[in-house]
Protein backbone atom coordinates (compact mmCIF):
# COMPACT_ATOMS: atom_id res chain seq x y z
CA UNK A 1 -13.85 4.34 -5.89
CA UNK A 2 -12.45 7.26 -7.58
CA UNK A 3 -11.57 7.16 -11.26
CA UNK A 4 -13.13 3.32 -11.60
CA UNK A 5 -16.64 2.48 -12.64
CA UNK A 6 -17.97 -1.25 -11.05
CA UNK A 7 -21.48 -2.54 -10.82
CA UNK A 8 -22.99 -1.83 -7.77
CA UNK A 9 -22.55 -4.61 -5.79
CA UNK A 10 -18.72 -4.99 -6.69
CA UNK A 11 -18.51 -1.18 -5.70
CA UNK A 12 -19.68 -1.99 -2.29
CA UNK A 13 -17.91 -4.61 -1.87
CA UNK A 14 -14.85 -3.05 -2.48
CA UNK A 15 -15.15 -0.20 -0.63
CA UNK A 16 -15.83 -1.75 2.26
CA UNK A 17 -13.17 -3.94 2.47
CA UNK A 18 -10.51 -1.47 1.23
CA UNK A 19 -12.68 0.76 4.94
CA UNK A 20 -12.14 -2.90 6.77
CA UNK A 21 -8.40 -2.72 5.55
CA UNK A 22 -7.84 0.88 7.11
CA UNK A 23 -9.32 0.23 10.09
CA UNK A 24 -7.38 -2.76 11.08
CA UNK A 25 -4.19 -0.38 10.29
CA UNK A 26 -5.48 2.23 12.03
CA UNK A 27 -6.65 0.82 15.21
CA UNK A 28 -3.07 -0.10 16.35
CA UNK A 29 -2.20 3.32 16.74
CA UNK A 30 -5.28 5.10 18.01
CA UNK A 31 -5.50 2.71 20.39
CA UNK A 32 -2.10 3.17 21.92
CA UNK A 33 -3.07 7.00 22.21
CA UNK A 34 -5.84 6.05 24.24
CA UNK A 35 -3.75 3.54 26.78
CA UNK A 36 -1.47 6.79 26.58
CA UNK A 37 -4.31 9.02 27.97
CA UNK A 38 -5.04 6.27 30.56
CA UNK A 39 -1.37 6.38 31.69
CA UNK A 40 -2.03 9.99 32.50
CA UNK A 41 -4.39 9.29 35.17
CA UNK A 42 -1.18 8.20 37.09
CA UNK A 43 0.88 11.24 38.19
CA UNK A 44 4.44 9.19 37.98
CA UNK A 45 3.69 7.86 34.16
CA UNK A 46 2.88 11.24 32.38
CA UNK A 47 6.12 11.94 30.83
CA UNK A 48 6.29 8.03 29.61
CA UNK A 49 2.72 8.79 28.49
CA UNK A 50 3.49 11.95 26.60
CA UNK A 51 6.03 10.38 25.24
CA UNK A 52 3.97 7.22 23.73
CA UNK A 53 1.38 9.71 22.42
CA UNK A 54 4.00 11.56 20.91
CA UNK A 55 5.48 8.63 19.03
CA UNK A 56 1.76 7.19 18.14
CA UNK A 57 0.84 10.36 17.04
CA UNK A 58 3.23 10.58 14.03
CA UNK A 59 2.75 7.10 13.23
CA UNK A 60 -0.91 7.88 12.84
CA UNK A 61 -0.44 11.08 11.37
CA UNK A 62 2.22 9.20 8.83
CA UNK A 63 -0.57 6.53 7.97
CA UNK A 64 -3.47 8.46 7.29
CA UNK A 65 -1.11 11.00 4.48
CA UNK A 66 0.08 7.87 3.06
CA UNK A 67 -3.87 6.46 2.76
CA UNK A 68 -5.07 9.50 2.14
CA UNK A 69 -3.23 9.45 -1.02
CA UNK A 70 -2.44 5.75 -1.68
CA UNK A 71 -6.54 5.40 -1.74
CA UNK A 72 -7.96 8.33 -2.62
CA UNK A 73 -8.02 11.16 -6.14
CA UNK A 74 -4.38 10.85 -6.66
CA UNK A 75 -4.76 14.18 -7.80
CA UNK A 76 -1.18 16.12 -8.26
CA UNK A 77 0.39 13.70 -6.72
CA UNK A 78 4.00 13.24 -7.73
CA UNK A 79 6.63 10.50 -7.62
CA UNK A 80 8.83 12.95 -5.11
CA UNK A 81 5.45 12.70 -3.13
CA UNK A 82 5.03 9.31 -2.99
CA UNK A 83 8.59 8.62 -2.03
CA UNK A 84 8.35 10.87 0.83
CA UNK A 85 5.07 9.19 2.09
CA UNK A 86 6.38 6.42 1.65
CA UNK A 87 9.52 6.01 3.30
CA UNK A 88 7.57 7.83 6.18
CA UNK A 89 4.90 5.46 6.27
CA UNK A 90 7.54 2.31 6.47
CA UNK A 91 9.26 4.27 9.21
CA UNK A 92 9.91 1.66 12.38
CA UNK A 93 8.61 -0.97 10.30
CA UNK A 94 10.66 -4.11 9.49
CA UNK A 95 10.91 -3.44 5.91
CA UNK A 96 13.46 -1.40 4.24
CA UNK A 97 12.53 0.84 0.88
CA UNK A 98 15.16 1.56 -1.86
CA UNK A 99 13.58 3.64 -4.12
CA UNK A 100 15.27 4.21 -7.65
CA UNK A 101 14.33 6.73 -10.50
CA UNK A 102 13.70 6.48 -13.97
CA UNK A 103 14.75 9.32 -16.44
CA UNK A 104 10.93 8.69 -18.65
CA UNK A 105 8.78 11.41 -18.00
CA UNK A 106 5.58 10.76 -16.88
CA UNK A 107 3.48 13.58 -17.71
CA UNK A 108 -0.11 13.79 -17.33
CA UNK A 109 0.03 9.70 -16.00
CA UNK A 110 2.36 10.95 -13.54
CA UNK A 111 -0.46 10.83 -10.51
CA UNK A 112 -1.91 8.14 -11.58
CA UNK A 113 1.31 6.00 -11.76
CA UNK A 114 2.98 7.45 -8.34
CA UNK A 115 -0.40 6.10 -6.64
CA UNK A 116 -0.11 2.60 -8.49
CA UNK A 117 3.36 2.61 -6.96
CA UNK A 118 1.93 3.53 -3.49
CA UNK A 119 -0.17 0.82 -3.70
CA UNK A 120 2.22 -1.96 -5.12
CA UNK A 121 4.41 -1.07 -1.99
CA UNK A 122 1.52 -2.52 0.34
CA UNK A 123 1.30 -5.79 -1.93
CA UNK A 124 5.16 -6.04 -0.98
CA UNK A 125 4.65 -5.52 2.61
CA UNK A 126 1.79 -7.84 2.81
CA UNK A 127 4.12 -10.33 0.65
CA UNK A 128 6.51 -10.25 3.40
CA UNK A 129 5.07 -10.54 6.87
CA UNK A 130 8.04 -10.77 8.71
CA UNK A 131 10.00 -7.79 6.82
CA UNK A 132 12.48 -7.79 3.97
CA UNK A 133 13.46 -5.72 1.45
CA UNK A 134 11.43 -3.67 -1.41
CA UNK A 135 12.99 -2.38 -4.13
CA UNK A 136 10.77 0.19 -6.42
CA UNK A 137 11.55 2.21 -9.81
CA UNK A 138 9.28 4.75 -10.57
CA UNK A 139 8.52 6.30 -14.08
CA UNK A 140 6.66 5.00 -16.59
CA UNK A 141 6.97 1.30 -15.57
CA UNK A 142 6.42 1.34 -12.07
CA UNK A 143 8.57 -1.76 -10.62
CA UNK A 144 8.58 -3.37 -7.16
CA UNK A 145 11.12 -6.04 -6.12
CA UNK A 146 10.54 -7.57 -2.59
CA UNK A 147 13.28 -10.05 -1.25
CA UNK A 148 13.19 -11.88 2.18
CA UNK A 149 10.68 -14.40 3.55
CA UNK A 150 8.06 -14.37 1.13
CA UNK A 151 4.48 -15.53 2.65
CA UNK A 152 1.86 -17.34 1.23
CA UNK A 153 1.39 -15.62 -2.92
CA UNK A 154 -1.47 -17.94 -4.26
CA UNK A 155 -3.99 -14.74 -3.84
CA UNK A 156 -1.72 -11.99 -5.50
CA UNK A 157 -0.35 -14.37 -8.22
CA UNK A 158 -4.57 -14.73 -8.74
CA UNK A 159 -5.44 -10.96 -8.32
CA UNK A 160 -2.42 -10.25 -10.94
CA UNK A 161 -3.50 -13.25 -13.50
CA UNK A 162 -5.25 -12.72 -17.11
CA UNK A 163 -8.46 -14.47 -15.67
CA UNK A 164 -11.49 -12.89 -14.57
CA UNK A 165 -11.33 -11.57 -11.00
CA UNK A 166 -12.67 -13.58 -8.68
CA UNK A 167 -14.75 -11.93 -5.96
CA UNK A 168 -15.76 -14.60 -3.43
CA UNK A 169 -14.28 -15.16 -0.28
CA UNK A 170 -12.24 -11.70 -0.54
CA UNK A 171 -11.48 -10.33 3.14
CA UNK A 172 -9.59 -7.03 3.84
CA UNK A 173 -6.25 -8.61 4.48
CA UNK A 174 -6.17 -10.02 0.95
CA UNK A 175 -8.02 -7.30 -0.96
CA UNK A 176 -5.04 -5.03 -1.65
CA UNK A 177 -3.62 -6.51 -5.01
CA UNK A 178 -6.56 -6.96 -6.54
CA UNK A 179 -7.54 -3.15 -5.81
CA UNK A 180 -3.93 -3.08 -6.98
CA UNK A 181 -4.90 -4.99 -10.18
CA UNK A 182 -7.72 -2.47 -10.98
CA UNK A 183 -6.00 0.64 -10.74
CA UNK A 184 -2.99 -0.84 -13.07
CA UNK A 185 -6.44 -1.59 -15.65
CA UNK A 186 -7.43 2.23 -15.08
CA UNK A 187 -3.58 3.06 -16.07
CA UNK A 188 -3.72 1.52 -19.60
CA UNK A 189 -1.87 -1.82 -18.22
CA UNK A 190 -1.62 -4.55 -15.99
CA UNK A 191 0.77 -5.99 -13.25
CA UNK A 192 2.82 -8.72 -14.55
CA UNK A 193 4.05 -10.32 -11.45
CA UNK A 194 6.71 -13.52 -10.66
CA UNK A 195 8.52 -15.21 -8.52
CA UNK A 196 11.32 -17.20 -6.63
CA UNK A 197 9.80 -19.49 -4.16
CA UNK A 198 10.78 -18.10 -0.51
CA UNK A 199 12.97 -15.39 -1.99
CA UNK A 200 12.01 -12.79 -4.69
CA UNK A 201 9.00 -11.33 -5.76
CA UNK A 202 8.73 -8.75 -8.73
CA UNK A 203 5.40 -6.95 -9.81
CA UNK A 204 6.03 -4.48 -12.97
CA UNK A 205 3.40 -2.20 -14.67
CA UNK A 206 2.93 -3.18 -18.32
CA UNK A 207 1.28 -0.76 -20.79
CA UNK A 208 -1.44 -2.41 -22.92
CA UNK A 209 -0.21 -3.11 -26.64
CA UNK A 210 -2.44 -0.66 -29.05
């Protein structure tokens, strides 16, 4: 994975779950461009056709530019960036992004933070299967608060703890914090993360005392 070192069997691991995880998101849309192409084969659904691959398209399109930078380098990536992607990415979905500055500068951490953030966001949407609201500050101290009807936590309150990360049993719905959790160690910090049974959740990067 780029910019973090594991032992070899963790690596694999990871990576293929993090592959399982964009697959499963993924699929959805590619698929509906193929029904789309079947519809075609009918002379009176084209134009509903075109229009489904249309709207598929650009959710597909909108996915892979956020995972493309959510997951990979990072490299000049931007907080302006991420917002954009971002709020793209959520478009049509049944959570709503506010996303609030913060005056710090960044500077050269700038990438690496934005694509934290990025990645936080997913935790939130995973936190909240049924939609809510995220809140995220960017700057030095990325900050995400998700409100609404908070699922089941017991595997991101783990991924975000002081212990040692616990591998077994991982599948690609709950890999994303602690992927989370790792790139918040390759920033200098960690996630500190709490929260109010059925109704708030907050996850805030924490720079590493010297």
């Amino acid at each position: 994975m780029p910019g973090i070192t594991l032992p070899g069997d963790q690596a694999v691991l990871l990576s293929g779950l993090i592959c399982s995880r964009l697959c499963h998101d993924l699929v959805g849309p590619a698929g509906a461009m193929a029904n789309g192409l079947e519809l075609c084969e009918d002379p009176a659904m084209v134009e509903a056709a075109m229009g489904l691959m249309q709207s598929t398209s650009d959710e597909l399109n909108q996915r892979l530019a956020f995972f493309r930078r959510a997951y990979g380098t990072g490299g000049g990536l931007t907080w302006d960036e991420a917002r954009d992607l971002t709020q793209r990415y959520l478009e049509g979905r049944r959570h709503q992004i506010t996303w609030q500055a913060n005056a710090e500068e960044c500077g050269k951490q700038e990438a690496m933070l934005a694509r934290l953030g990025m990645n936080l966001v997913l935790c939130a949407v995973d936190a909240l299967p049924t939609g809510g609201e995220i809140v995220l500050e960017a700057g030095t101290q990325p900050r995400i608060e998700a409100s609404g009807n908070l699922g089941d936590l017991e595997n991101l309150v783990a991924a975000f703890g002081s212990g040692e990360r616990d591998w077994s049993g991982l599948t690609p719905r709950d890999v994303q914090p602690h992927w989370s959790a790792m790139l918040a160690a390759h920033a200098g910090g960690r996630i500190a993360s709490g929260y109010e049974t059925g109704a708030l959740l907050v996850l805030e990067f924490e720079q590493n005392s010297i």
